[in-house]
PDB file of N, CA and C in Angstrom:
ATOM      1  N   UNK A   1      55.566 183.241  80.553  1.00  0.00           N
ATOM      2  CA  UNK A   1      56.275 182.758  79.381  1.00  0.00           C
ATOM      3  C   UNK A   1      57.790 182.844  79.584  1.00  0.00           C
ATOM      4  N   UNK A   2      57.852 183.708  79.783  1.00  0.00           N
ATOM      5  CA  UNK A   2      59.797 184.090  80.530  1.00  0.00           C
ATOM      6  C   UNK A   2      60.636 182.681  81.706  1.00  0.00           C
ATOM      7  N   UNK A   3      59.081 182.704  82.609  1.00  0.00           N
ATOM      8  CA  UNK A   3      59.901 181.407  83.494  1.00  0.00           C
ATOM      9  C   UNK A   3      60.211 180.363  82.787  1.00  0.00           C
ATOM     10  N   UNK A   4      59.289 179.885  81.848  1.00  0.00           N
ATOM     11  CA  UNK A   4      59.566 178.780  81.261  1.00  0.00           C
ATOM     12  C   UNK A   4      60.687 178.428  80.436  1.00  0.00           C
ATOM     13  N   UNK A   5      61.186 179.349  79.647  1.00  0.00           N
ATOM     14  CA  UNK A   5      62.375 179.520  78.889  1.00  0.00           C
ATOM     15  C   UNK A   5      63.467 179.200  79.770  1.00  0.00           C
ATOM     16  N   UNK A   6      63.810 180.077  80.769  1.00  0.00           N
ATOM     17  CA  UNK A   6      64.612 180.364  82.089  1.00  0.00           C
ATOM     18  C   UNK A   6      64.654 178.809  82.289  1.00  0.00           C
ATOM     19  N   UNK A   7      63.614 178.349  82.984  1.00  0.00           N
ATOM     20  CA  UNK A   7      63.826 176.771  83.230  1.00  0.00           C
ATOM     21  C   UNK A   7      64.562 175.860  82.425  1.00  0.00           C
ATOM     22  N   UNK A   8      64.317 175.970  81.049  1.00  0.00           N
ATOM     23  CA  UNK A   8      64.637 175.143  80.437  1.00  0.00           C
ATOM     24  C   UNK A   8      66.072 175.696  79.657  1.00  0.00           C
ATOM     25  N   UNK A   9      66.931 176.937  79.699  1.00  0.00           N
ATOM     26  CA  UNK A   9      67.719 177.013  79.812  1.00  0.00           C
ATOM     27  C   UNK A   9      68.708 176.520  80.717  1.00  0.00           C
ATOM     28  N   UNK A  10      68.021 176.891  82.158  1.00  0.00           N
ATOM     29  CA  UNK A  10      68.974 176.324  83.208  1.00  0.00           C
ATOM     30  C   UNK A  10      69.217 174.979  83.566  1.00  0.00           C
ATOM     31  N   UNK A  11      68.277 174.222  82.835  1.00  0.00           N
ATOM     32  CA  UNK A  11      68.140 172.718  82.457  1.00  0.00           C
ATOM     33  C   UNK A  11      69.648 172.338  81.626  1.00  0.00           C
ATOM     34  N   UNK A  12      69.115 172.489  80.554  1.00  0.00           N
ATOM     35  CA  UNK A  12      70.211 172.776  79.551  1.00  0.00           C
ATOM     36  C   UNK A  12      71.729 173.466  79.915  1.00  0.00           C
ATOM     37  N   UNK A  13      71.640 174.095  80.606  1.00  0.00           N
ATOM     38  CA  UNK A  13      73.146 174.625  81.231  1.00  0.00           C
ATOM     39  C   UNK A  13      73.724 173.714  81.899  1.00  0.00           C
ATOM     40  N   UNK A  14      73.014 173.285  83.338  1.00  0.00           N
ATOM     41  CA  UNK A  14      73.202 172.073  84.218  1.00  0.00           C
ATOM     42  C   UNK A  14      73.734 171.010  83.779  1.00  0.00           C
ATOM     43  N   UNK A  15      72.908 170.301  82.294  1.00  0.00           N
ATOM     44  CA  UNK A  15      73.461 169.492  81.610  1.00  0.00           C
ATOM     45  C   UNK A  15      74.887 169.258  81.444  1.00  0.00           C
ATOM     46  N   UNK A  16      75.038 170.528  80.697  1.00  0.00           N
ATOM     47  CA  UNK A  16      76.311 170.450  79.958  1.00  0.00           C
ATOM     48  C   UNK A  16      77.561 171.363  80.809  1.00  0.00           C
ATOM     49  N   UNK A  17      77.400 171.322  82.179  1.00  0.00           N
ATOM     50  CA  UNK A  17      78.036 172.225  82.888  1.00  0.00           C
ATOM     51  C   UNK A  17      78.478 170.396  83.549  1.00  0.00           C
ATOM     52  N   UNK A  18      77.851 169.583  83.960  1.00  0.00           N
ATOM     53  CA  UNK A  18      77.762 168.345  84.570  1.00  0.00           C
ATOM     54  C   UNK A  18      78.785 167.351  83.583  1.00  0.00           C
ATOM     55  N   UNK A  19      77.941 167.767  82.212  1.00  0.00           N
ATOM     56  CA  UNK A  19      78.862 166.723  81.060  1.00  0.00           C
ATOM     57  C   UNK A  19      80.095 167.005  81.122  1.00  0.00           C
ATOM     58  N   UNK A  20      80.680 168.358  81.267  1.00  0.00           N
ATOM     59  CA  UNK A  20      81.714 168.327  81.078  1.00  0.00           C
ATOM     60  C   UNK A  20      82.676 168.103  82.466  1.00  0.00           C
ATOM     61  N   UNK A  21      82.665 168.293  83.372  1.00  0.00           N
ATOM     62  CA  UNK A  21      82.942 167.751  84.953  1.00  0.00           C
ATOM     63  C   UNK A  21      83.487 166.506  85.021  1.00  0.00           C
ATOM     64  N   UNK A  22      82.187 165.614  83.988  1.00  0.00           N
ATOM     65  CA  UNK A  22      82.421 164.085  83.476  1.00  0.00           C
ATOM     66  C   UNK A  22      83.721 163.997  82.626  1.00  0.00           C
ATOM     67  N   UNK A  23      83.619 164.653  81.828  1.00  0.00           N
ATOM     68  CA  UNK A  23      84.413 164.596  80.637  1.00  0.00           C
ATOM     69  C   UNK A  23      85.797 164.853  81.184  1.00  0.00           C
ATOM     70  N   UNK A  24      85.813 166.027  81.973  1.00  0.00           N
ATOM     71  CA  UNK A  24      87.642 166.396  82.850  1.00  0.00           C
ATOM     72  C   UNK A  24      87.712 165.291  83.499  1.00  0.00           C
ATOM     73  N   UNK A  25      86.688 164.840  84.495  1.00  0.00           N
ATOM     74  CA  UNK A  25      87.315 163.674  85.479  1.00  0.00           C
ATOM     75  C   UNK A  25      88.065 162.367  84.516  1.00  0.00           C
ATOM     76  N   UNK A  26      86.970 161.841  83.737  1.00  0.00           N
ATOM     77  CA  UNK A  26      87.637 160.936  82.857  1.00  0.00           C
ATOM     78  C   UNK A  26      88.649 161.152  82.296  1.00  0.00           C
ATOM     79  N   UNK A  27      88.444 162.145  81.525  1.00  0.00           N
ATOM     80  CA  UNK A  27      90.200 162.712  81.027  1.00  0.00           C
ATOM     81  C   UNK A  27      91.677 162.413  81.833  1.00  0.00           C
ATOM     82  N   UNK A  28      91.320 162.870  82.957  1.00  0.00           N
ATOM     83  CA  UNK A  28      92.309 163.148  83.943  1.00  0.00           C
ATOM     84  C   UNK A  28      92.871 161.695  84.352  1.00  0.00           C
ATOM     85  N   UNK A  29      91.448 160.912  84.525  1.00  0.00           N
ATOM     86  CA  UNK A  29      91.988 159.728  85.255  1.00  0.00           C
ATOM     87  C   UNK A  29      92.709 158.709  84.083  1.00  0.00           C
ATOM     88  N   UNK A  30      92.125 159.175  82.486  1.00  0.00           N
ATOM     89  CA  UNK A  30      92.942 158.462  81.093  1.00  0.00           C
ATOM     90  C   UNK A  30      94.510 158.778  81.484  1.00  0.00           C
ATOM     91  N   UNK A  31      94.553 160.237  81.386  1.00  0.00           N
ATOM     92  CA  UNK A  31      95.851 160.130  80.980  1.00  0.00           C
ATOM     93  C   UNK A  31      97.098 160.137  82.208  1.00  0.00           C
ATOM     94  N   UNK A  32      96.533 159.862  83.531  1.00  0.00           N
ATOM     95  CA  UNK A  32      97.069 159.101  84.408  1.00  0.00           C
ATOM     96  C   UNK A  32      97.596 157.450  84.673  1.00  0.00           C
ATOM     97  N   UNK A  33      96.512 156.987  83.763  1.00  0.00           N
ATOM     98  CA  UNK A  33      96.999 155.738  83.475  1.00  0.00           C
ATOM     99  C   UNK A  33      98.157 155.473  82.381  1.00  0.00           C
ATOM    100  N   UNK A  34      98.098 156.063  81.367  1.00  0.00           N
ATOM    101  CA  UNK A  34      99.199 156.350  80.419  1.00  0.00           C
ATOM    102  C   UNK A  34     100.699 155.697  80.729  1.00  0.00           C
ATOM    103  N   UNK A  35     101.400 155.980  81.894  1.00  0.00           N
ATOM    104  CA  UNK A  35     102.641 155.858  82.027  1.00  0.00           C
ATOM    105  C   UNK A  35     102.157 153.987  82.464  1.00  0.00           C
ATOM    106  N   UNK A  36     101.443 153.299  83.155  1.00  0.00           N
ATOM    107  CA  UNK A  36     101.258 151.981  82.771  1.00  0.00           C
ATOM    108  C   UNK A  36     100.861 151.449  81.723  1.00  0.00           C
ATOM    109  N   UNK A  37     100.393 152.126  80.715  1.00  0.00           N
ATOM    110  CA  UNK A  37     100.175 151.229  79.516  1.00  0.00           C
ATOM    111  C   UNK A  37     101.061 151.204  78.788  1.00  0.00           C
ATOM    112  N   UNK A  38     102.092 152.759  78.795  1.00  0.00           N
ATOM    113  CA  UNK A  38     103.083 152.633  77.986  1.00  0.00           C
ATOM    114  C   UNK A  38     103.774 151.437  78.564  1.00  0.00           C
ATOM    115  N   UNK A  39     104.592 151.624  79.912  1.00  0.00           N
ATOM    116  CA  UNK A  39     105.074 150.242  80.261  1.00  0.00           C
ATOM    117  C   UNK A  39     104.846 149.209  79.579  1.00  0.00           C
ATOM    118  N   UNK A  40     103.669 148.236  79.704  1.00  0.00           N
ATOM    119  CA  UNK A  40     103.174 147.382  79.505  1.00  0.00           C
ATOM    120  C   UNK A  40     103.132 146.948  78.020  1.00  0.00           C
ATOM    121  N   UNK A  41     103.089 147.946  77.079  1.00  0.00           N
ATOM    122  CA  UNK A  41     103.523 148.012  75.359  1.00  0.00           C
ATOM    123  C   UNK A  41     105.096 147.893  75.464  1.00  0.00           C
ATOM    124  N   UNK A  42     106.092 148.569  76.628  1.00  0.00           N
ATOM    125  CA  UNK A  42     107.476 147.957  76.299  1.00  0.00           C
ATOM    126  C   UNK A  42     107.997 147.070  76.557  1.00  0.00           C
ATOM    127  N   UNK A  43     106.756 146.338  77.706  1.00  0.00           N
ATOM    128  CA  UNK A  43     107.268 144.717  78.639  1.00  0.00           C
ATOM    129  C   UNK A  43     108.061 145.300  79.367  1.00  0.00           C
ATOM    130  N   UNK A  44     107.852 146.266  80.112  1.00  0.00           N
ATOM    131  CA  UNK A  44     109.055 146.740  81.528  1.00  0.00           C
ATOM    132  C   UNK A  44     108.523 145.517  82.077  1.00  0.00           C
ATOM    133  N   UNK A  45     109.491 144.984  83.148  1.00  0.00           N
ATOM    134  CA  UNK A  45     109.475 143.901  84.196  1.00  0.00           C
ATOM    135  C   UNK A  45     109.061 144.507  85.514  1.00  0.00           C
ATOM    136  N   UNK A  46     108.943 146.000  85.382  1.00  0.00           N
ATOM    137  CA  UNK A  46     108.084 146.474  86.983  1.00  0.00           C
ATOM    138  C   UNK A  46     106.995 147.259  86.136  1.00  0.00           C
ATOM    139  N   UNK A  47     106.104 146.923  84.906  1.00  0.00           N
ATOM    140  CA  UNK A  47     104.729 147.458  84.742  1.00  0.00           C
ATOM    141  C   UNK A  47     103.971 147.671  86.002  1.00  0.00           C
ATOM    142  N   UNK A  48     103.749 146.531  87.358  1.00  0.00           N
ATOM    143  CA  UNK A  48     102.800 146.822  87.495  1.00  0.00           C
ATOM    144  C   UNK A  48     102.934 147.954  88.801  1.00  0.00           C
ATOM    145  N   UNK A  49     104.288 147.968  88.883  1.00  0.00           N
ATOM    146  CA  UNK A  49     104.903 149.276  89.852  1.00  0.00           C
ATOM    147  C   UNK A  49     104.434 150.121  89.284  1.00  0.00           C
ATOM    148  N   UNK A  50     104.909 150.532  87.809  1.00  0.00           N
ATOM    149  CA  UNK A  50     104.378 151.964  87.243  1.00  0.00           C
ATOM    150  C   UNK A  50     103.241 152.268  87.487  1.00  0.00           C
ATOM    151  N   UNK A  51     102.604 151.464  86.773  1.00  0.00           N
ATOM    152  CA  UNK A  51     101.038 151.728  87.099  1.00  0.00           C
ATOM    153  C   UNK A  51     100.216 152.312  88.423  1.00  0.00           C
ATOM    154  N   UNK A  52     100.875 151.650  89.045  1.00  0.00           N
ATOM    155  CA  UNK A  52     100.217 151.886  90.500  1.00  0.00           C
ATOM    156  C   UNK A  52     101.285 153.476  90.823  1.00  0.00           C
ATOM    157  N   UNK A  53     102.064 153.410  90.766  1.00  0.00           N
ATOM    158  CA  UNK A  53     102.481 154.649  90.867  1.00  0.00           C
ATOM    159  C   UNK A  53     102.131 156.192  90.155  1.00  0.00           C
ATOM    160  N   UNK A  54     101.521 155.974  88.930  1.00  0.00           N
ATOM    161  CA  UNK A  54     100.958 156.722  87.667  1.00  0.00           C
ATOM    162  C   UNK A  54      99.602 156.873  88.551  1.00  0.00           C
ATOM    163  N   UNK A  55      98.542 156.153  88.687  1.00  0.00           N
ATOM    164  CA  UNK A  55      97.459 155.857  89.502  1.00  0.00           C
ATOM    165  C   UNK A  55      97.641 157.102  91.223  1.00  0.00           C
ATOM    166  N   UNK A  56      99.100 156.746  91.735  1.00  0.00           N
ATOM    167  CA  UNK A  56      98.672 157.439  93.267  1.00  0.00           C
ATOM    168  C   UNK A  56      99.213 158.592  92.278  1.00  0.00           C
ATOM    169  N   UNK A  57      99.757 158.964  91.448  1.00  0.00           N
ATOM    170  CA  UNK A  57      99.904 160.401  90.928  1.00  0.00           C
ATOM    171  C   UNK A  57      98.339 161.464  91.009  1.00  0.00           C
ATOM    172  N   UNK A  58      97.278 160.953  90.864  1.00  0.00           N
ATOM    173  CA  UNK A  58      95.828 161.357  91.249  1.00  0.00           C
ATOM    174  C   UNK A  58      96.555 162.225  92.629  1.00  0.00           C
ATOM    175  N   UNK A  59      96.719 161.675  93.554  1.00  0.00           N
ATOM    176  CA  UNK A  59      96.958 162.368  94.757  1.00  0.00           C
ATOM    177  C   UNK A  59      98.254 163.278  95.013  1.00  0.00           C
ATOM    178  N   UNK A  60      99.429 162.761  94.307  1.00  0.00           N
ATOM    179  CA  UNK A  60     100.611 163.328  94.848  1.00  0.00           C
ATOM    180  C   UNK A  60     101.350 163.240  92.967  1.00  0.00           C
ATOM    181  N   UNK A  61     101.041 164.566  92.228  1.00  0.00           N
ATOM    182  CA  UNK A  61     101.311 164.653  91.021  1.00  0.00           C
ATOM    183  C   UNK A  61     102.997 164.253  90.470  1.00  0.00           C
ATOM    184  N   UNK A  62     104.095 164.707  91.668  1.00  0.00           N
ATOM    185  CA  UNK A  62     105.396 164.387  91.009  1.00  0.00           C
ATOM    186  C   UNK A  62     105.593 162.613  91.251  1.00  0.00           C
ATOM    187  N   UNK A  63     104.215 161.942  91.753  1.00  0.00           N
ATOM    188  CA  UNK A  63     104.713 160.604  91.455  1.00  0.00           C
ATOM    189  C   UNK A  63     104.282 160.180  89.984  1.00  0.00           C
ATOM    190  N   UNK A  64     103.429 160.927  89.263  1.00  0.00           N
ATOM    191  CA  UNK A  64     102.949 161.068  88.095  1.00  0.00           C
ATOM    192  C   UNK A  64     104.073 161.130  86.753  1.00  0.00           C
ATOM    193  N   UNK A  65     105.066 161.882  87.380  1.00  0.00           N
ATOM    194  CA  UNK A  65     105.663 162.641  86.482  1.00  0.00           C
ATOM    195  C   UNK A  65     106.903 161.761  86.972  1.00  0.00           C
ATOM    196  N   UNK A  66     107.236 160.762  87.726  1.00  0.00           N
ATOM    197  CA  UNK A  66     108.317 159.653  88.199  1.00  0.00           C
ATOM    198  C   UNK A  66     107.798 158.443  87.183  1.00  0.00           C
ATOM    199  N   UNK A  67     106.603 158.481  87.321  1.00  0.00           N
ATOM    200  CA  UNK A  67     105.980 157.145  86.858  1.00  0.00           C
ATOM    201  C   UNK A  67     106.412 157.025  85.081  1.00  0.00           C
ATOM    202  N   UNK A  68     106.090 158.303  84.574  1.00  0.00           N
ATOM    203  CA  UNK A  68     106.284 158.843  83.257  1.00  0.00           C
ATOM    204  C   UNK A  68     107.205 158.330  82.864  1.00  0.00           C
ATOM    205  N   UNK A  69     108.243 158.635  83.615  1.00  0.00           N
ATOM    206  CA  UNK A  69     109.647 158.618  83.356  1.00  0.00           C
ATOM    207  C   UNK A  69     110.583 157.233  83.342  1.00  0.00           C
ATOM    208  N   UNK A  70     109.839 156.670  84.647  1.00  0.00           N
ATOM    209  CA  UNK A  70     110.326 154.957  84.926  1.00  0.00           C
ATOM    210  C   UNK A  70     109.862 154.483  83.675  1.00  0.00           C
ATOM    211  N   UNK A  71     108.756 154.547  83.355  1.00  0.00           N
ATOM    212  CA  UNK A  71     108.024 153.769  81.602  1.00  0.00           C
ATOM    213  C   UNK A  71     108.824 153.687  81.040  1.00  0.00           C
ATOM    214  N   UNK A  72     110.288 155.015  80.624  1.00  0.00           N
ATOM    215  CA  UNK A  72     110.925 155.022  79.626  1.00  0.00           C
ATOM    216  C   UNK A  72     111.956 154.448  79.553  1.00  0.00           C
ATOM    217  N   UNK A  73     112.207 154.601  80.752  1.00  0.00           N
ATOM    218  CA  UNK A  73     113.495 153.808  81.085  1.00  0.00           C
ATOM    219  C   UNK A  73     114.012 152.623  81.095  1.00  0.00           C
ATOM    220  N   UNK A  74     115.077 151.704  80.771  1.00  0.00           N
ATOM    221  CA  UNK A  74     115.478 150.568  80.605  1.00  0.00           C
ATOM    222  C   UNK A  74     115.863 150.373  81.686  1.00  0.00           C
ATOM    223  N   UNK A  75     115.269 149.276  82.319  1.00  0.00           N
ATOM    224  CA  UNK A  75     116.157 149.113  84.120  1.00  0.00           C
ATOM    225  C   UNK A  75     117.517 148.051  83.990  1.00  0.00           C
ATOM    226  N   UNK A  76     117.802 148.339  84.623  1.00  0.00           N
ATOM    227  CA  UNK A  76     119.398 148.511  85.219  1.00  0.00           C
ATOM    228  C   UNK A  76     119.138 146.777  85.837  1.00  0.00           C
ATOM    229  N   UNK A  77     119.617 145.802  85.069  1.00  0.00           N
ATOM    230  CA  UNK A  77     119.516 144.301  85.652  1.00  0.00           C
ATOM    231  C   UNK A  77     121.106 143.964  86.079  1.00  0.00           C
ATOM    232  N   UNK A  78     121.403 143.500  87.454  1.00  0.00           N
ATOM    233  CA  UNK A  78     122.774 142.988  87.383  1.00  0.00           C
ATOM    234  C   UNK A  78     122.469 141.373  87.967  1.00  0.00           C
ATOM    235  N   UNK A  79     123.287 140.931  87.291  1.00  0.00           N
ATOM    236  CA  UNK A  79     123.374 139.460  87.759  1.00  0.00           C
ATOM    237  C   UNK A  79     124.297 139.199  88.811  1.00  0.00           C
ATOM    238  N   UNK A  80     123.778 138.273  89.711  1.00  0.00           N
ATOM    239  CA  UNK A  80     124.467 138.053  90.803  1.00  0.00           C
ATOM    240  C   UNK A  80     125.577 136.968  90.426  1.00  0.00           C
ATOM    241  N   UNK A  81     126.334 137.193  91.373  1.00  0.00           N
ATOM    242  CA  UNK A  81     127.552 136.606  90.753  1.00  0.00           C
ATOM    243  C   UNK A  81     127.665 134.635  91.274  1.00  0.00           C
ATOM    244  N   UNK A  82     128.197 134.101  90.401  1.00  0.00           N
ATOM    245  CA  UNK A  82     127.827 132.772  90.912  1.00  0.00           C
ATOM    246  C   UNK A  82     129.558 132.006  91.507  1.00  0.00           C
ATOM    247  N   UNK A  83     129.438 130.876  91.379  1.00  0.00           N
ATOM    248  CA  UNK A  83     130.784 130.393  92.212  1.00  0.00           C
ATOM    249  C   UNK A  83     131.831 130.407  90.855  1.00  0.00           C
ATOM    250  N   UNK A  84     131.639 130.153  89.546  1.00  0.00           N
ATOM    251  CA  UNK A  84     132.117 129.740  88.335  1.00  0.00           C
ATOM    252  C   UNK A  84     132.772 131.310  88.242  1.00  0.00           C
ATOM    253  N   UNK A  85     132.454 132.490  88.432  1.00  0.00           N
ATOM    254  CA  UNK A  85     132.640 133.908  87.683  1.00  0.00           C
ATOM    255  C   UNK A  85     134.127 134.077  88.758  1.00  0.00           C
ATOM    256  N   UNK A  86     133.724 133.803  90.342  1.00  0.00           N
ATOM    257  CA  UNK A  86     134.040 133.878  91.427  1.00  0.00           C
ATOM    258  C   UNK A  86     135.467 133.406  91.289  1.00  0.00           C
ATOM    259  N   UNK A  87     135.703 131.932  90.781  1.00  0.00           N
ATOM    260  CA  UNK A  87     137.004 131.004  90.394  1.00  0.00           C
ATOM    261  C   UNK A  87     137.713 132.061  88.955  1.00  0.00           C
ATOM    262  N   UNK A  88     137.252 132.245  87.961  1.00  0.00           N
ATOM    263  CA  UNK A  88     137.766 133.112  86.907  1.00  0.00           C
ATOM    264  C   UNK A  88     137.971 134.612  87.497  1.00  0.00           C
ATOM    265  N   UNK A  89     137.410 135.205  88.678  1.00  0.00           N
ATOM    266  CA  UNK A  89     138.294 136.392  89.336  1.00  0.00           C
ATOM    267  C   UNK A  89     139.231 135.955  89.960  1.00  0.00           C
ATOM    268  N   UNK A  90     139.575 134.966  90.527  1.00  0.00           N
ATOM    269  CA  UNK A  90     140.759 134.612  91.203  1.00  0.00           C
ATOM    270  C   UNK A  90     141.549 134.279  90.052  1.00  0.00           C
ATOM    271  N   UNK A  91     141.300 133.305  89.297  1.00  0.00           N
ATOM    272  CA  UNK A  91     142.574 133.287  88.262  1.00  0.00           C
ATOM    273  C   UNK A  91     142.892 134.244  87.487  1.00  0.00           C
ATOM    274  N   UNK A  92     142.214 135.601  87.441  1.00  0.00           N
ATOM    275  CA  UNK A  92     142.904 137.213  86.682  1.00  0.00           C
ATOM    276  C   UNK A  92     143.668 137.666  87.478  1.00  0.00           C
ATOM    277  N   UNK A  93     143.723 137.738  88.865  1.00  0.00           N
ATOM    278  CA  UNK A  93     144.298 137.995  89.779  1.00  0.00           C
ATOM    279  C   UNK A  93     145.329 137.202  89.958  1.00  0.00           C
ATOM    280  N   UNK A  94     145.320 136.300  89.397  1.00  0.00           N
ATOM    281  CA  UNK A  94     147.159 135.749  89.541  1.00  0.00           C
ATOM    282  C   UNK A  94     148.058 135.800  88.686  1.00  0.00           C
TER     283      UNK A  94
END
């Protein structure tokens, strides 16, 4: 009578020793994705950099915590300069 209990405890343990294994991995791999979705809700123009960078954070965590951070950030756009800007620096200069 004892084995049987035993069994079906250790049944029951296994279970929920397994469920939760499930439950961290998923977790882990949610809120790794995070820093690309935020992106992607602000329309960054390198979403799909973040992402993939948030993603190799799985392996190498301070790209995790780069990725985080790029999401928030407003990037830095400069326009290249054309022949028209080029003629109006020469005429300040005289």
């Amino acid at each position: 009578m004892g084995t049987t209990e035993n069994t079906v405890y250790c049944g029951i343990s296994l279970f929920l020793l397994l469920f939760c294994v499930v439950v961290i991995v998923f977790g882990i791999i949610k809120i790794h994705e995070l820093p690309g979705i935020i992106a992607k809700k602000r329309n960054h123009p390198q979403a799909d950099a973040i992402q993939i960078s948030s993603i190799l954070g799985l392996l190498l965590l301070p790209l995790w915590f780069f990725a985080l951070i790029w999401a928030y950030t407003k990037p830095f756009v400069k326009t290249a300069a054309t022949d028209n800007d080029k003629e109006m620096e020469k005429g300040e200069q005289l």
